[in-house]
Protein backbone atom coordinates (compact mmCIF):
# COMPACT_ATOMS: atom_id res chain seq x y z
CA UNK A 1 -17.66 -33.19 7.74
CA UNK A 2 -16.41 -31.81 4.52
CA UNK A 3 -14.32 -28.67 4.19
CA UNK A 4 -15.05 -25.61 2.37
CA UNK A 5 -11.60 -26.04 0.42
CA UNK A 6 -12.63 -29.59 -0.46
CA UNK A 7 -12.19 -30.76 -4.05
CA UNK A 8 -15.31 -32.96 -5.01
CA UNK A 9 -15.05 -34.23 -8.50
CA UNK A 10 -18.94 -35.54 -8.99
CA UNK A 11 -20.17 -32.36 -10.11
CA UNK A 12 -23.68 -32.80 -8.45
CA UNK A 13 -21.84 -33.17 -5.23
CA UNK A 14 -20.68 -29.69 -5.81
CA UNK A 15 -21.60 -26.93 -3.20
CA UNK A 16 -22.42 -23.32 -4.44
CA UNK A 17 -22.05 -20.08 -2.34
CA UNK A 18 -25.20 -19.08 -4.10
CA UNK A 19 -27.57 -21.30 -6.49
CA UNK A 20 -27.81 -20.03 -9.68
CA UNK A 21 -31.59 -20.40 -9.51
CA UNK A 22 -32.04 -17.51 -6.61
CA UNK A 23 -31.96 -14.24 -7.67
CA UNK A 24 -29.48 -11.90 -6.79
CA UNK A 25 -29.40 -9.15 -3.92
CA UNK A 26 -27.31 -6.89 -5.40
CA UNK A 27 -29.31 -3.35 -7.23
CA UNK A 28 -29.88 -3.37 -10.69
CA UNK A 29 -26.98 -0.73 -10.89
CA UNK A 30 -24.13 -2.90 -9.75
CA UNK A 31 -25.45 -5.79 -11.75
CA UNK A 32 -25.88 -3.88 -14.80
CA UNK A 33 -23.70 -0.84 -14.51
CA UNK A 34 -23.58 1.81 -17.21
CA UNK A 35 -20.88 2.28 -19.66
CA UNK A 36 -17.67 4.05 -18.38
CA UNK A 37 -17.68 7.77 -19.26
CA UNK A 38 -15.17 9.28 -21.44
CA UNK A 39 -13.01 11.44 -19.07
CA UNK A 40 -10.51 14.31 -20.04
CA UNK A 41 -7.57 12.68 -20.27
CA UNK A 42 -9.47 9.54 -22.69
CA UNK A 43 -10.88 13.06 -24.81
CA UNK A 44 -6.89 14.30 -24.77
CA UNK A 45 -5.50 11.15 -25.41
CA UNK A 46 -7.64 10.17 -28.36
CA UNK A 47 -6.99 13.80 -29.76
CA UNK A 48 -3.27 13.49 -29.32
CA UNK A 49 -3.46 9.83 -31.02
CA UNK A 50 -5.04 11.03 -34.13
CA UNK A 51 -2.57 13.52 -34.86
CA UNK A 52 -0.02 12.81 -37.87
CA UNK A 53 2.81 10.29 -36.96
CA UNK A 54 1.58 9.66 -33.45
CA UNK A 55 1.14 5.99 -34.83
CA UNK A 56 5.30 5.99 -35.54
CA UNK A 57 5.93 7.35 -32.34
CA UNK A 58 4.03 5.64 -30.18
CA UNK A 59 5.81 2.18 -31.84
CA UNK A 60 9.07 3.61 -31.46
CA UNK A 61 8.77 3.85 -27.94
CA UNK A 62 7.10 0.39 -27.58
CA UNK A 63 10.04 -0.85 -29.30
CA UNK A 64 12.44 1.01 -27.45
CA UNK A 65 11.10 -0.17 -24.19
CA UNK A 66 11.13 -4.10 -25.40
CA UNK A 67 14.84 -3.48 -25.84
CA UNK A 68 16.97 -4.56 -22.89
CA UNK A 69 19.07 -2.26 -20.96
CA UNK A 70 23.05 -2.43 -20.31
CA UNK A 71 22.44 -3.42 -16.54
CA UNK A 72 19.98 -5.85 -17.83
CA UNK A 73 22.45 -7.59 -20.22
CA UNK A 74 25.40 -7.48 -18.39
CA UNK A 75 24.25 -7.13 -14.59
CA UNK A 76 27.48 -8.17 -12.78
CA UNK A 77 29.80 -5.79 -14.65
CA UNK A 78 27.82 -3.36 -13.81
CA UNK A 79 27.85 -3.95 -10.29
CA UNK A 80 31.61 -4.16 -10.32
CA UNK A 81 31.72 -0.63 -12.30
CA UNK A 82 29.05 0.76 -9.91
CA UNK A 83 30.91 -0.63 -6.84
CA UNK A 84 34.31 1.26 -8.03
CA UNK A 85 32.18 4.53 -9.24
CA UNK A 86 30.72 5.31 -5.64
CA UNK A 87 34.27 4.21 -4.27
CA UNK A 88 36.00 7.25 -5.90
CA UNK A 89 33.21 9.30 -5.41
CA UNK A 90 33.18 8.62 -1.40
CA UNK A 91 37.13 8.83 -1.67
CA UNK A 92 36.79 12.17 -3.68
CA UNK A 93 33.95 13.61 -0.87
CA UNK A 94 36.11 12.59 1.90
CA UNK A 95 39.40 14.30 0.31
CA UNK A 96 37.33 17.45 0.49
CA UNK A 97 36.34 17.57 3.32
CA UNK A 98 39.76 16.60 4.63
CA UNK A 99 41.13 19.72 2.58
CA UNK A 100 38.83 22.03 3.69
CA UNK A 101 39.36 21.32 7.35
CA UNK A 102 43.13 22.17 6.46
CA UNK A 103 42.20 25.56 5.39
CA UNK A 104 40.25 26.07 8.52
């Protein structure tokens, strides 16, 4: 008995979930669904897009996001530096605490 999963390679030996000769069940609005509606945000965002040198901008950040960051380029230094970083700062935190307790 052949599988569901099984890979036939006569296509006439093919099964289908549903012949393309039967109609379909589905309503005539999920087959055929009208266009999407333009929202507030689309109206605000296309008014925001024609204004003067949003075209610049809107590159400049594109670009600016292609470019890599520092812990992209150099991740294991700056896991070393990170490491060291919340070190001191636990050391300084614990110093506090330790010389507030003396004042006590």
């Amino acid at each position: 008995m052949p599988d569901t999963q099984d890979r036939r390679t006569d296509p006439a030996d093919r099964r289908w979930l549903r012949a393309p000769q039967q109609p379909s069940v589905l309503p005539d609005w999920m087959r055929d669904p009208p266009p999407p509606r333009r929202t507030l945000g689309d109206r605000i965002a296309g008014a925001v897009g024609s204004l003067p040198g949003a075209r610049r901008l809107r590159e400049r950040r594109w670009a600016r996001e292609q470019r890599q960051k520092l812990y992209q380029r150099y991740p294991n230094t700056v896991k070393v530096v990170a490491f060291f970083l919340c070190w001191a700062v636990a050391l300084l935190l614990v110093l506090t605490v330790y010389g507030l307790m003396q004042l006590a």
